[in-house]
Protein backbone atom coordinates (compact mmCIF):
# COMPACT_ATOMS: atom_id res chain seq x y z
CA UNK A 1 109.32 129.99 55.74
CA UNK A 2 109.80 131.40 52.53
CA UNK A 3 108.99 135.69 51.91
CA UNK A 4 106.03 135.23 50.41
CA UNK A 5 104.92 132.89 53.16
CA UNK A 6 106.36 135.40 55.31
CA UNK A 7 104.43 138.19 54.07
CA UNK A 8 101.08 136.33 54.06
CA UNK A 9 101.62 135.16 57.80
CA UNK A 10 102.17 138.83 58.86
CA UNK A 11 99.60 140.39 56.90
CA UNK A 12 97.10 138.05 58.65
CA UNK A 13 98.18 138.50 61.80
CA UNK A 14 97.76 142.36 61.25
CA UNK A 15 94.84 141.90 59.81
CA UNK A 16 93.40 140.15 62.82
CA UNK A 17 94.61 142.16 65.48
CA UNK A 18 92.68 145.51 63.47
CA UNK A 19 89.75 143.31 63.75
CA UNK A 20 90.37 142.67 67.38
CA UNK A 21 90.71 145.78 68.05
CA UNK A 22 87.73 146.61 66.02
CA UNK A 23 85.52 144.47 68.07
CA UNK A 24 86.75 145.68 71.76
CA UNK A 25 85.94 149.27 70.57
CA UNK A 26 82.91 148.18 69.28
CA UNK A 27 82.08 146.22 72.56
CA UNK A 28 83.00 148.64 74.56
CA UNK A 29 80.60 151.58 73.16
CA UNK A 30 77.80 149.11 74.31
CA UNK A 31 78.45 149.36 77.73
CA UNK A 32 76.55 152.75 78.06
CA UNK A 33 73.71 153.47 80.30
CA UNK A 34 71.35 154.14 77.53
CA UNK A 35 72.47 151.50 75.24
CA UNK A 36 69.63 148.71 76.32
CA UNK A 37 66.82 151.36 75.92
CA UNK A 38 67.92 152.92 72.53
CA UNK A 39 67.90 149.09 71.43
CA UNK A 40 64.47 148.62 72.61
CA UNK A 41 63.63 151.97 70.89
CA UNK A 42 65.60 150.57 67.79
CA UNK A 43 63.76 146.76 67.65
CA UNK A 44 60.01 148.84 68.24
CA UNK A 45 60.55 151.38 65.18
CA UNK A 46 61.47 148.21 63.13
CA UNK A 47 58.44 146.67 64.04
CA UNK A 48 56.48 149.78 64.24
CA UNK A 49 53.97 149.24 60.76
CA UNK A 50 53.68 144.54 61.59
CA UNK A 51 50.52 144.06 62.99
CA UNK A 52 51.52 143.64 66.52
CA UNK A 53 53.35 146.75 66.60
CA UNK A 54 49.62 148.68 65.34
CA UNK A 55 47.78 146.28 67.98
CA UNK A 56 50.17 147.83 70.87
CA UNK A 57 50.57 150.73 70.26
CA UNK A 58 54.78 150.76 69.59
CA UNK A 59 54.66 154.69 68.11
CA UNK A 60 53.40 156.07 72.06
CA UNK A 61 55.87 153.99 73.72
CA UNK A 62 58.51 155.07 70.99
CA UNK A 63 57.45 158.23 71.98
CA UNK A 64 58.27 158.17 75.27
CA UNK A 65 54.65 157.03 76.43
CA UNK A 66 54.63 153.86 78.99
CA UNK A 67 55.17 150.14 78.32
CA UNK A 68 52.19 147.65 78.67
CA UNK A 69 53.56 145.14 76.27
CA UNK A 70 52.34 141.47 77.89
CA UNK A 71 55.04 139.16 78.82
CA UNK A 72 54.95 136.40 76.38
CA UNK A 73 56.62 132.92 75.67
CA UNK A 74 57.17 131.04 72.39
CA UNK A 75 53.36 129.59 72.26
CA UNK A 76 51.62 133.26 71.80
CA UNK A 77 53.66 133.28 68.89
CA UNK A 78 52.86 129.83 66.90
CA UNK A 79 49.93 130.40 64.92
CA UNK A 80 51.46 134.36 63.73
CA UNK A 81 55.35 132.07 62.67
CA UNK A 82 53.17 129.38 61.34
CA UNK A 83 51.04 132.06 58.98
CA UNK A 84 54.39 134.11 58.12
CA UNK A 85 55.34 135.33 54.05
CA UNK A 86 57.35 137.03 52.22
CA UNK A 87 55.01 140.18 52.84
CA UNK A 88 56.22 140.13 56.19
CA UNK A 89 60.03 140.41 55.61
CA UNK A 90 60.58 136.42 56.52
CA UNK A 91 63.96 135.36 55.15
CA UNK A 92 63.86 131.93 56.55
CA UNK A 93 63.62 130.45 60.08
CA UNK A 94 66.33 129.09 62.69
CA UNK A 95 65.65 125.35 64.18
CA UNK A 96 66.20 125.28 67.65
CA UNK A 97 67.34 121.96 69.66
CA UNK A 98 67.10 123.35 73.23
CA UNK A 99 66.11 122.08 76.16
CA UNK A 100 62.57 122.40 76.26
CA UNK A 101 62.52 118.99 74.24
CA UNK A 102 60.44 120.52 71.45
CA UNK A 103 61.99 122.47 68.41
CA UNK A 104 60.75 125.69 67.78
CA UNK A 105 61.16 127.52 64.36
CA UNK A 106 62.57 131.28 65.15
CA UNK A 107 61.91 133.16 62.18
CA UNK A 108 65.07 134.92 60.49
CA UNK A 109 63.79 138.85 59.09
CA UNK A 110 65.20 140.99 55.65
CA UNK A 111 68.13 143.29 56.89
CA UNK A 112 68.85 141.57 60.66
CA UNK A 113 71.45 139.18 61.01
CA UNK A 114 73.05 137.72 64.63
CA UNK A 115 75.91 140.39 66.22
CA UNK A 116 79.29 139.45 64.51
CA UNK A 117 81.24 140.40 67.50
CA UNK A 118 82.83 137.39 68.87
CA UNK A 119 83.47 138.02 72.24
CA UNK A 120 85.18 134.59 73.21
CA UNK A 121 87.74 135.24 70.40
CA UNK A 122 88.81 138.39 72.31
CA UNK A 123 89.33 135.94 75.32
CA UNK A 124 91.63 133.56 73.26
CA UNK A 125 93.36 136.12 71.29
CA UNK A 126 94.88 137.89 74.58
CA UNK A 127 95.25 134.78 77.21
CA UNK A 128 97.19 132.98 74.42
CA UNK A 129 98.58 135.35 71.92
CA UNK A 130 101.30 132.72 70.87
CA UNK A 131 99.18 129.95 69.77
CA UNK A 132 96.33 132.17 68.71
CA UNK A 133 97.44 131.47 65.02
CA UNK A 134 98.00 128.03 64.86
CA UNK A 135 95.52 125.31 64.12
CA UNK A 136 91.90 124.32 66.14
CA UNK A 137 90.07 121.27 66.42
CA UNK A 138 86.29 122.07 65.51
CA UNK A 139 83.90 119.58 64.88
CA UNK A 140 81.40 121.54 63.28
CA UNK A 141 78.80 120.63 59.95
CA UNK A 142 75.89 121.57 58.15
CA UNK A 143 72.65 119.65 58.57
CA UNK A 144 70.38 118.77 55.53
CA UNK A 145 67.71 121.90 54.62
CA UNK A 146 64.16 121.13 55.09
CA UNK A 147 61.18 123.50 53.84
CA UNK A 148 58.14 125.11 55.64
CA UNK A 149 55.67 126.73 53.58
CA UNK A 150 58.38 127.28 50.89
CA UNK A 151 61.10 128.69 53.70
CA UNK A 152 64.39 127.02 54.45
CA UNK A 153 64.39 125.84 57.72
CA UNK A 154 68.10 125.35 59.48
CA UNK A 155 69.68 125.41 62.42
CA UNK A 156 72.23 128.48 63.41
CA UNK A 157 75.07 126.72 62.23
CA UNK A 158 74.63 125.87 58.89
CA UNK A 159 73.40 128.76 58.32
CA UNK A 160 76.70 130.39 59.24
CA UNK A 161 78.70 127.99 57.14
CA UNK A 162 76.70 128.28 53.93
CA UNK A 163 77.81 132.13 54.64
CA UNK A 164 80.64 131.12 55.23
CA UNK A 165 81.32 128.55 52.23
CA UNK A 166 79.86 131.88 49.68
CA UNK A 167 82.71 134.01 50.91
CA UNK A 168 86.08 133.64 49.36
CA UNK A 169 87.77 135.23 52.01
CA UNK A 170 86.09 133.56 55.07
CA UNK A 171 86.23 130.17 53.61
CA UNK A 172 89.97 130.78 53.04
CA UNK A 173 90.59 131.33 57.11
CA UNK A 174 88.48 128.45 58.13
CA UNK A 175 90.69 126.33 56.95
CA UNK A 176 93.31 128.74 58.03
CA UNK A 177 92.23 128.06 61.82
CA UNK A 178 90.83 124.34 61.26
CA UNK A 179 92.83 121.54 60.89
CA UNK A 180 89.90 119.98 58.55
CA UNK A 181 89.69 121.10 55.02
CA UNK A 182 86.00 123.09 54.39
CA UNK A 183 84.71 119.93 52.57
CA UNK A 184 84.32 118.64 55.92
CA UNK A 185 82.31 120.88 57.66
CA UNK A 186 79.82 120.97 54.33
CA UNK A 187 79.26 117.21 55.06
CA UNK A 188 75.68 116.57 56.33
CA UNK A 189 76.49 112.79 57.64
CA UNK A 190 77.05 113.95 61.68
CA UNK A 191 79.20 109.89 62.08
CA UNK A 192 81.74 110.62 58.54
CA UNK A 193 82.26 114.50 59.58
CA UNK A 194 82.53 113.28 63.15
CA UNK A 195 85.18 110.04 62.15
CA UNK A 196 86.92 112.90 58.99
CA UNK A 197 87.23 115.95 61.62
CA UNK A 198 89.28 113.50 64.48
CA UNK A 199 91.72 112.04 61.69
CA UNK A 200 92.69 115.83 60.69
CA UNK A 201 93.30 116.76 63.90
CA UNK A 202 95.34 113.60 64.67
CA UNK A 203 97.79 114.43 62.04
CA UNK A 204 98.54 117.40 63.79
CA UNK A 205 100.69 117.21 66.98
CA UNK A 206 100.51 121.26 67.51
CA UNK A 207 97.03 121.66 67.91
CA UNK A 208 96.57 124.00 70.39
CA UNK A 209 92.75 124.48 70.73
CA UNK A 210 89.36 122.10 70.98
CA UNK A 211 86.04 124.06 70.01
CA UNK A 212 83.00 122.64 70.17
CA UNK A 213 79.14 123.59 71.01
CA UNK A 214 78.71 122.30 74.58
CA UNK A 215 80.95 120.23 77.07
CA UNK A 216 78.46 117.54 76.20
CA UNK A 217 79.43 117.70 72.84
CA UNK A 218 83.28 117.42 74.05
CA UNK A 219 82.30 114.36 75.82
CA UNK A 220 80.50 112.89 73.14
CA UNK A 221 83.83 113.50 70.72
CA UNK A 222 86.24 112.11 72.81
CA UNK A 223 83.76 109.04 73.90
CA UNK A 224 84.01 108.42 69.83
CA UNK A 225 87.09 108.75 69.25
CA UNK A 226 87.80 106.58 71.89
CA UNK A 227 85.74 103.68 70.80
CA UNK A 228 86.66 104.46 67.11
CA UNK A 229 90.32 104.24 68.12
CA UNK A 230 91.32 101.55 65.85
CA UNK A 231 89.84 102.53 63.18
CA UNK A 232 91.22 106.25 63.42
CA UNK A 233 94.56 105.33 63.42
CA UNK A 234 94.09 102.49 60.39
CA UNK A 235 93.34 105.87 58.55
CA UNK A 236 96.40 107.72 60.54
CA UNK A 237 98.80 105.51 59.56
CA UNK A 238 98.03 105.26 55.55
CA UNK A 239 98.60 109.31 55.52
CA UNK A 240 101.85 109.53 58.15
CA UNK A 241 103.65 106.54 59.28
CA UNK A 242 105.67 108.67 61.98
CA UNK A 243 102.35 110.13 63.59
CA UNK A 244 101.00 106.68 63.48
CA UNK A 245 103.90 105.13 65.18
CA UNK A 246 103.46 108.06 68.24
CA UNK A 247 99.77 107.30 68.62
CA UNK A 248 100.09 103.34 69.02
CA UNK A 249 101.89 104.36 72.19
CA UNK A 250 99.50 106.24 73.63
CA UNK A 251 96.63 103.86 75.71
CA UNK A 252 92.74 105.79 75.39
CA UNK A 253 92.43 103.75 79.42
CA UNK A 254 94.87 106.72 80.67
CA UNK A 255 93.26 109.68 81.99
CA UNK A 256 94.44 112.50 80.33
CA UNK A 257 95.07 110.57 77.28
CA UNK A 258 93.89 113.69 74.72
CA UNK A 259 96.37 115.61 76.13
CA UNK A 260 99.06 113.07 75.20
CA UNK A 261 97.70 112.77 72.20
CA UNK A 262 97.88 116.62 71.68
CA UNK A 263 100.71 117.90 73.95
CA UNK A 264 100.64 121.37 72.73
CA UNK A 265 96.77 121.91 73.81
CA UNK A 266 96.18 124.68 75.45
CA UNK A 267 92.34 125.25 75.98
CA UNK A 268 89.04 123.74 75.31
CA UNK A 269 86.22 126.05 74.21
CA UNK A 270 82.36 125.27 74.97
CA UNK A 271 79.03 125.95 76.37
CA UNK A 272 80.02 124.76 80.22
CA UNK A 273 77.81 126.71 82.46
CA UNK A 274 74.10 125.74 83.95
CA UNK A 275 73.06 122.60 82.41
CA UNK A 276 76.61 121.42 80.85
CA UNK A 277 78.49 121.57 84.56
CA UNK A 278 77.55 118.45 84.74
CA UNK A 279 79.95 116.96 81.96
CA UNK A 280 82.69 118.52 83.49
CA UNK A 281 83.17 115.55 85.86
CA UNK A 282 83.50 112.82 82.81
CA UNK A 283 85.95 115.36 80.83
CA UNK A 284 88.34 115.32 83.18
CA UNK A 285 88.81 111.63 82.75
CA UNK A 286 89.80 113.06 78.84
CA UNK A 287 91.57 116.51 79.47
CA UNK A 288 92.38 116.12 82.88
CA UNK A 289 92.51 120.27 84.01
CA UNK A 290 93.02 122.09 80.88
CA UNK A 291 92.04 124.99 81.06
CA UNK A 292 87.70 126.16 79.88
CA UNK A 293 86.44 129.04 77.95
CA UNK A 294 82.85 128.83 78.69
CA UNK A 295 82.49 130.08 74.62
CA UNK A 296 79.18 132.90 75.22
CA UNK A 297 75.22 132.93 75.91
CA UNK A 298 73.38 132.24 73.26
CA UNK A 299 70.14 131.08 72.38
CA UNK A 300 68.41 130.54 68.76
CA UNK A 301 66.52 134.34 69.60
CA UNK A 302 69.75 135.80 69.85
CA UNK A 303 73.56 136.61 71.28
CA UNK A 304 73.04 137.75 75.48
CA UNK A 305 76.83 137.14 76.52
CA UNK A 306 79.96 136.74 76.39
CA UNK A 307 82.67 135.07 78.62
CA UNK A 308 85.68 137.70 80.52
CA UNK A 309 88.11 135.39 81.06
CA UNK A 310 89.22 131.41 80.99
CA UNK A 311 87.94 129.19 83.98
CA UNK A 312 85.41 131.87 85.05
CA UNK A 313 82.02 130.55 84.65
CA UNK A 314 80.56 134.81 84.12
CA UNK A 315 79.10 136.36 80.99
CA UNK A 316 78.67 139.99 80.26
CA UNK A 317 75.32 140.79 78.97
CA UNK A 318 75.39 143.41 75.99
CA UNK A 319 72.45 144.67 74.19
CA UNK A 320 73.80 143.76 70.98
CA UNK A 321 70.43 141.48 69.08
CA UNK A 322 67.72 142.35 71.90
CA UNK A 323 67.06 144.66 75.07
CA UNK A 324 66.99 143.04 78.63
CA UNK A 325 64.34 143.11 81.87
CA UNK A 326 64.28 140.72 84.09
CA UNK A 327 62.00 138.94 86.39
CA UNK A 328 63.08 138.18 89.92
CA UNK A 329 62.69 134.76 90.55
CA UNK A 330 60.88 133.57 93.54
CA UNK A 331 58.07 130.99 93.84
CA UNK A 332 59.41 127.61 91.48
CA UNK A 333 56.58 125.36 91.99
CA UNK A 334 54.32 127.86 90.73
CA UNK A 335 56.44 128.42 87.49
CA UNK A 336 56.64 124.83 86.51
CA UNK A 337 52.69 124.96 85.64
CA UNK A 338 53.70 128.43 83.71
CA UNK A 339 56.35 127.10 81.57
CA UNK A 340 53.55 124.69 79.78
CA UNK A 341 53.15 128.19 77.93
CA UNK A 342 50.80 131.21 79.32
CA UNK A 343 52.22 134.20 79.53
CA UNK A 344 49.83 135.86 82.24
CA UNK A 345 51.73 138.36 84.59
CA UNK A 346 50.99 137.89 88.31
CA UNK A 347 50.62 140.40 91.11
CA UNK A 348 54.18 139.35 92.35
CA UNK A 349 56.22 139.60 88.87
CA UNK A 350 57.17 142.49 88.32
CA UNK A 351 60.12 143.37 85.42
CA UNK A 352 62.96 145.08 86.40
CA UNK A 353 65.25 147.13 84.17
CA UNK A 354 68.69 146.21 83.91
CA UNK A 355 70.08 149.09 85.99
CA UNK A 356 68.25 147.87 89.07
CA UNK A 357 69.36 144.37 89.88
CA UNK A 358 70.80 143.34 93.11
CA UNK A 359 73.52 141.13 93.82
CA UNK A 360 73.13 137.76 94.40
CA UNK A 361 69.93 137.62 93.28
CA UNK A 362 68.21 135.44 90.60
CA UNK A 363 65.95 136.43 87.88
CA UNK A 364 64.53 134.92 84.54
CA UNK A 365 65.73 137.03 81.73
CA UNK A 366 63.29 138.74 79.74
CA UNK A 367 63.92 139.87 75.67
CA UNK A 368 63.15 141.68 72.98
CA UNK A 369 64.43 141.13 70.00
CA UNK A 370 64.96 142.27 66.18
CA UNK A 371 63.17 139.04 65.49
CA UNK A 372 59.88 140.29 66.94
CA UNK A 373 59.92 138.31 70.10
CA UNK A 374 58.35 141.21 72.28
CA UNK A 375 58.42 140.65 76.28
CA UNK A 376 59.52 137.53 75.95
CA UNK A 377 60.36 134.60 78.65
CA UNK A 378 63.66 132.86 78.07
CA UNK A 379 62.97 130.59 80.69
CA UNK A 380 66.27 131.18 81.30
CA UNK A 381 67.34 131.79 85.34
CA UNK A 382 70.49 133.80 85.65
CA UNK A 383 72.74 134.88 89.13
CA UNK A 384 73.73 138.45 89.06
CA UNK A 385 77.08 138.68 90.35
CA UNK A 386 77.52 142.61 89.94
CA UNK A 387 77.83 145.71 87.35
CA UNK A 388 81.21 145.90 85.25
CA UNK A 389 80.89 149.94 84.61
CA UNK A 390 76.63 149.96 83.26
CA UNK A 391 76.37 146.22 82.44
CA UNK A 392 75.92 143.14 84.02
CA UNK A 393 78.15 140.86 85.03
CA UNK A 394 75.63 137.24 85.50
CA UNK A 395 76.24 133.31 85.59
CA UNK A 396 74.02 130.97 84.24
CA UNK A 397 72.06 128.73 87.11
CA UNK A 398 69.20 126.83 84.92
CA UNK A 399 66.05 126.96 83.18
CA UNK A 400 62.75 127.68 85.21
CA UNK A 401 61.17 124.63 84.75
CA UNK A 402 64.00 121.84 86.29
CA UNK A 403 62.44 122.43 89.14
CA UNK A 404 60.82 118.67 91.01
CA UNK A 405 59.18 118.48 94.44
CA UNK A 406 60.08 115.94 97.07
CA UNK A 407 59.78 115.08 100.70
CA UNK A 408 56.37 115.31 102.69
CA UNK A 409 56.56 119.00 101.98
CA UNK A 410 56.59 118.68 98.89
CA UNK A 411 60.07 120.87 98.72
CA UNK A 412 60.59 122.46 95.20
CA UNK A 413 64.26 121.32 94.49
CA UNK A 414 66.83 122.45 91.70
CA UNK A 415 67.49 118.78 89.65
CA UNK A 416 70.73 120.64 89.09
CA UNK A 417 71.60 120.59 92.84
CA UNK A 418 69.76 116.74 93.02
CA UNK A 419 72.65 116.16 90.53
CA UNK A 420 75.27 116.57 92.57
CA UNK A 421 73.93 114.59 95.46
CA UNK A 422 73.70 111.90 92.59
CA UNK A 423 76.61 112.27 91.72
CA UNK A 424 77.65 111.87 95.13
CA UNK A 425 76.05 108.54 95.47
CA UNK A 426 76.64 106.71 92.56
CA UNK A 427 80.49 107.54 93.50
CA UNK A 428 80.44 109.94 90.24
CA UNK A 429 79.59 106.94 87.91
CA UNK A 430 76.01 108.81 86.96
CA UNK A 431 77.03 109.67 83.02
CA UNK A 432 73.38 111.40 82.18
CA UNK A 433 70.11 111.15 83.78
CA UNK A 434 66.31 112.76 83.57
CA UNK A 435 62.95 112.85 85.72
CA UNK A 436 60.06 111.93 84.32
CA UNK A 437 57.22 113.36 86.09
CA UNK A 438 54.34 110.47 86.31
CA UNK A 439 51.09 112.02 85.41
CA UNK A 440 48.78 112.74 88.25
CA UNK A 441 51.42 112.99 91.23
CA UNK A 442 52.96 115.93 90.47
CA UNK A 443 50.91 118.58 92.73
CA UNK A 444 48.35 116.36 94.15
CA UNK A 445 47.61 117.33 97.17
CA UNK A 446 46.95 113.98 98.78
CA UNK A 447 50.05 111.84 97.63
CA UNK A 448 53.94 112.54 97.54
CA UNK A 449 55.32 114.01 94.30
CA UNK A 450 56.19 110.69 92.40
CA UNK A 451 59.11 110.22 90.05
CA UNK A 452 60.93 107.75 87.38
CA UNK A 453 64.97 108.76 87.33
CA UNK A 454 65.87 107.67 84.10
CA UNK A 455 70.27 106.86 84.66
CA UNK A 456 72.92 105.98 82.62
CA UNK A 457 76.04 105.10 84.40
CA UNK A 458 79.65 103.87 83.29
CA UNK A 459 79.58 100.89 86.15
CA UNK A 460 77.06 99.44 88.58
CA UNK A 461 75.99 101.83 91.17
CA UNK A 462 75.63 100.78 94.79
CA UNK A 463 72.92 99.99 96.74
CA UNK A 464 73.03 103.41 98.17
CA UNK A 465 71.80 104.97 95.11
CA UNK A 466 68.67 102.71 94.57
CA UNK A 467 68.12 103.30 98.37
CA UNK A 468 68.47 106.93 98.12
CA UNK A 469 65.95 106.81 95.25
CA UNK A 470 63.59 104.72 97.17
CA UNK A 471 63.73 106.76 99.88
CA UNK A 472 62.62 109.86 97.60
CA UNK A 473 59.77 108.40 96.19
CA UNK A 474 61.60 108.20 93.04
CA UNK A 475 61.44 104.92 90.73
CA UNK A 476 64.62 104.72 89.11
CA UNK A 477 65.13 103.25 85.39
CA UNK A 478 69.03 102.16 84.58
CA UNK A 479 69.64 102.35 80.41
CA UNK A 480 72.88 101.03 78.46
CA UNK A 481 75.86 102.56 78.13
CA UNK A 482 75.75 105.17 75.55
CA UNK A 483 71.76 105.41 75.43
CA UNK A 484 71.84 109.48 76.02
CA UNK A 485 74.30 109.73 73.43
CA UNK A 486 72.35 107.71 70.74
CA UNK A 487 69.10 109.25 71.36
CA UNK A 488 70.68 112.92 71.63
CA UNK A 489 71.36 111.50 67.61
CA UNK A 490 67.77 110.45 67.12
CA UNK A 491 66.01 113.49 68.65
CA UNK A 492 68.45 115.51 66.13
CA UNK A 493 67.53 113.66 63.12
CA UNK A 494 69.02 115.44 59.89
CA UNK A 495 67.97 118.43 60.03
CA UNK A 496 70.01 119.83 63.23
CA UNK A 497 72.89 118.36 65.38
CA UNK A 498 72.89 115.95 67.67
CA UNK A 499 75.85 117.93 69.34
CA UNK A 500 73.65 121.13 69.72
CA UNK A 501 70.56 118.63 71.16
CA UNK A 502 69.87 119.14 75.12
CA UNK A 503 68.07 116.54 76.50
CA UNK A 504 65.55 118.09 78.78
CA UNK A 505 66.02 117.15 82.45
CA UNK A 506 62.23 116.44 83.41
CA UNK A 507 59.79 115.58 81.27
CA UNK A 508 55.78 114.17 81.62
CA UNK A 509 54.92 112.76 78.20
CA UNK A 510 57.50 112.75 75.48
CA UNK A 511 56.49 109.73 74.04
CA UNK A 512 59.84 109.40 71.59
CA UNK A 513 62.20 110.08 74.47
CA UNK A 514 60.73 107.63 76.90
CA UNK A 515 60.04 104.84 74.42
CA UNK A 516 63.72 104.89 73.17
CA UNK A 517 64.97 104.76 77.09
CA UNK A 518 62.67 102.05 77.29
CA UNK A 519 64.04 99.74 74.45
CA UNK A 520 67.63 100.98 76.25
CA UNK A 521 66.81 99.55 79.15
CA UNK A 522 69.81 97.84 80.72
CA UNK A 523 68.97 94.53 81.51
CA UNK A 524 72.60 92.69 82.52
CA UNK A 525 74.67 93.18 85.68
CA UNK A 526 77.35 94.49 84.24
CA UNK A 527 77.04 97.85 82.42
CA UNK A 528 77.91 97.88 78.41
CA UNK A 529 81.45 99.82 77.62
């Protein structure tokens, strides 16, 4: 390394430990008693002069007088986002790709932008302050812009890399961190930036790092690049013989292959907890037990969490975008009719602040945000594990509505914990699944809850499984190989990602998810690799 080189390496390193530093200070000063009410006093003086900050009354409660605002959900809010201008301070909206199956346009105000404080970096930068520096695998890219009513609309990510592509200075350490060059992450074509991002990375042997949105998405990658093998290293070899010549040796049948392929990797970032657990199973076939950041909690409204430490599925809520109350969660089968959209409060729902919550127990979080969402139902259910000095310390279980009844009873059962007595059965050979609930069974009163269990597997399952289904009332649906995969793609279309997409786990009557498993139906013995 020459002194110039020399001099740049150090100065960058300095320059990121300040920042480091920076952002512990600055995370740390959150975790005050008053911060989540000052925030809520903060978000209500910003909205104090909109409409519904006149209709209720924000200056008494800014005052000190009570708070009556109604809990709400995303559909008391459609006709005001759908009617928003310029008047109002709109900037442009966020498109999310959640699981509730159905995008929803969060609008983006003048003068608020999402905390910079990344939390999971603080992780990384002190478990592995070696490798911290050297180069990440992150197959990240914008998505084309649409317009609504003459507003951009995008999804959270390419919003951040336009920002990011603008600045001289972040667009320099991108590619400082990346092993792809920033031409790839501006590519809008998800298969090329996909195919460009895994031949960068394969050039280089010291990648220490894997990034990506969810540990779907990591499955997803490495299910590519395995099937795109051949073709990867026709590229590989054009560019570095040597490297070439390594790879041939290495069989994508091995488990643990990636980590031959990348001997120096140290850690895979993602989205791992709640829904994404389930992904965990089929990575290990890839990455064997390298060790997980579960990378924060997020949501399109705003930033909740972020992770303590590596292979701890816990977040630490800070009232950095929003202000918290929660809802303890109690009565499921009532909640699935409420997540269709009211937002009527019930004699036994009562919001607790976040000073009062008890261990072990499970609530649905409640926000406020800068992006006037007032009251409003995640439909997110969290675990409160306890208080690290005034915050809390929570895991997330699963949204409100995965919630399907079976038995005589008509027992109100987590799908996530039907999942793993799936996985159990099919001998862990279930790669993705939903419930479809069939229309008119759901809470008669007359007939047992009745089910289709839509399955993708990577071989036949046993007779067990279709037994266990059958003796469950459920009717169960077997697609191809890949199907999940390839309609995560078409639900994403080109305007957001099909790596951000979460295929809702029950469903009645989405009519493009259910006719593409349809067509996918698998109709041969032997499952499709």
């Amino acid at each position: 390394m020459d002194l110039f080189s020399s001099i740049g390496f150090y100065l960058i390193r300095g320059t990121v430990g300040f920042y480091m530093n920076l952002c512990q200070r600055n995370l740390e000063k959150l975790d005050d008693i008053k911060t989540n009410s000052q925030r809520l006093k903060e978000i209500l003086i910003a909205g104090l002069n909109t409409k519904y900050g006149i209709d209720n009354n924000f200056d008494s409660i800014i005052k000190g007088g009570k708070n009556n605002l109604p809990l709400t959900t995303y559909a008391d809010y459609l006709d005001a986002i759908e009617n928003l201008t310029d008047t109002d301070g709109l900037k442009h909206f966020i498109l999310t790709t959640g699981t509730t199956g159905i995008p929803k346009k969060i609008p983006v105000y003048e003068g608020f932008n999402w905390s910079g404080m990344p939390g999971w970096e603080l992780v990384l930068y002190h478990t592995f302050p070696k490798e911290y520096f050297g180069k990440r695998l992150m197959p990240f890219h914008i998505t084309e812009r649409q317009m609504h009513g003459g507003y951009k609309v995008r999804n959270a990510l390419t919003t951040q890399l336009d920002k990011i592509s603008d600045s001289f200075i972040s667009s320099r350490l991108i590619t400082r961190v990346s092993t792809s060059p920033l031409d790839v992450f501006l590519t809008d074509d998800h298969q090329l930036a996909t195919f460009l991002h895994l031949y960068y990375a394969l050039l280089d042997v010291n990648l220490w790092c894997v990034m990506t949105y969810f540990s779907k998405s990591t499955y997803h990658l490495f299910r590519y690049m395995e099937k795109n093998w051949s073709l990867l290293l026709s590229r590989v070899k054009i560019t570095d013989k040597d490297r070439f010549d390594t790879l041939t040796k290495i069989s994508t049948t091995e488990p643990g292959f990636v980590r031959k392929i990348w001997p120096n990797l140290k850690v895979l970032v993602c989205g791992a907890s709640g829904y994404f657990k389930f992904y965990l199973h089929h990575l290990k076939h890839y990455i064997g037990d390298l060790p997980i950041l579960t990378i924060m909690y997020a949501s399109s409204e705003g930033v909740f969490g972020y992770p303590l430490k590596v292979n701890v599925d816990e977040y630490k809520l800070y009232p950095m975008d929003c202000s918290y109350e929660f809802i303890e969660f109690i009565e499921p089968i009532r909640r699935i009719t409420m997540s269709s959209g009211t937002s009527s409060k019930s004699k036994e729902e009562k919001l607790i602040p976040i000073d009062q919550l008890v261990e072990g127990n499970i609530y649905e979080l409640v926000i406020t945000t800068f992006g006037r969402f007032y009251r409003y139902r995640t439909g997110d259910l969290i675990k409160f594990i306890r208080y690290e000095k005034y915050l809390p310390i929570i895991t997330y279980v699963q949204r409100v509505a995965d919630f399907i009844t079976i038995g005589e009873d008509k027992v109100a059962v987590s799908v996530l914990a039907l999942e793993e007595e799936l996985m159990k059965i099919s001998e862990g050979k279930m790669i993705d699944y939903l419930f479809q609930i069939n229309d008119g069974n759901e809470t008669n009163e007359t007939n047992k809850p009745k089910y289709t269990l839509y399955v993708e597997a990577e071989a036949e399952v046993s007779d067990i499984f279709n037994s266990w289904c059958e003796k469950n009332n459920f009717n169960s649906f077997h697609v191809k190989r890949d199907t999940f995969m390839r309609l995560a793609e078409k639900l994403a279309g080109r305007t957001s990602l099909p790596d951000q997409v979460k295929i809702p786990r029950v469903i009645r009557n989405h009519k493009l998810i259910l006719d593409f498993l349809i067509e996918n139906k698998k109709y041969d013995e032997k499952i499709e690799n």
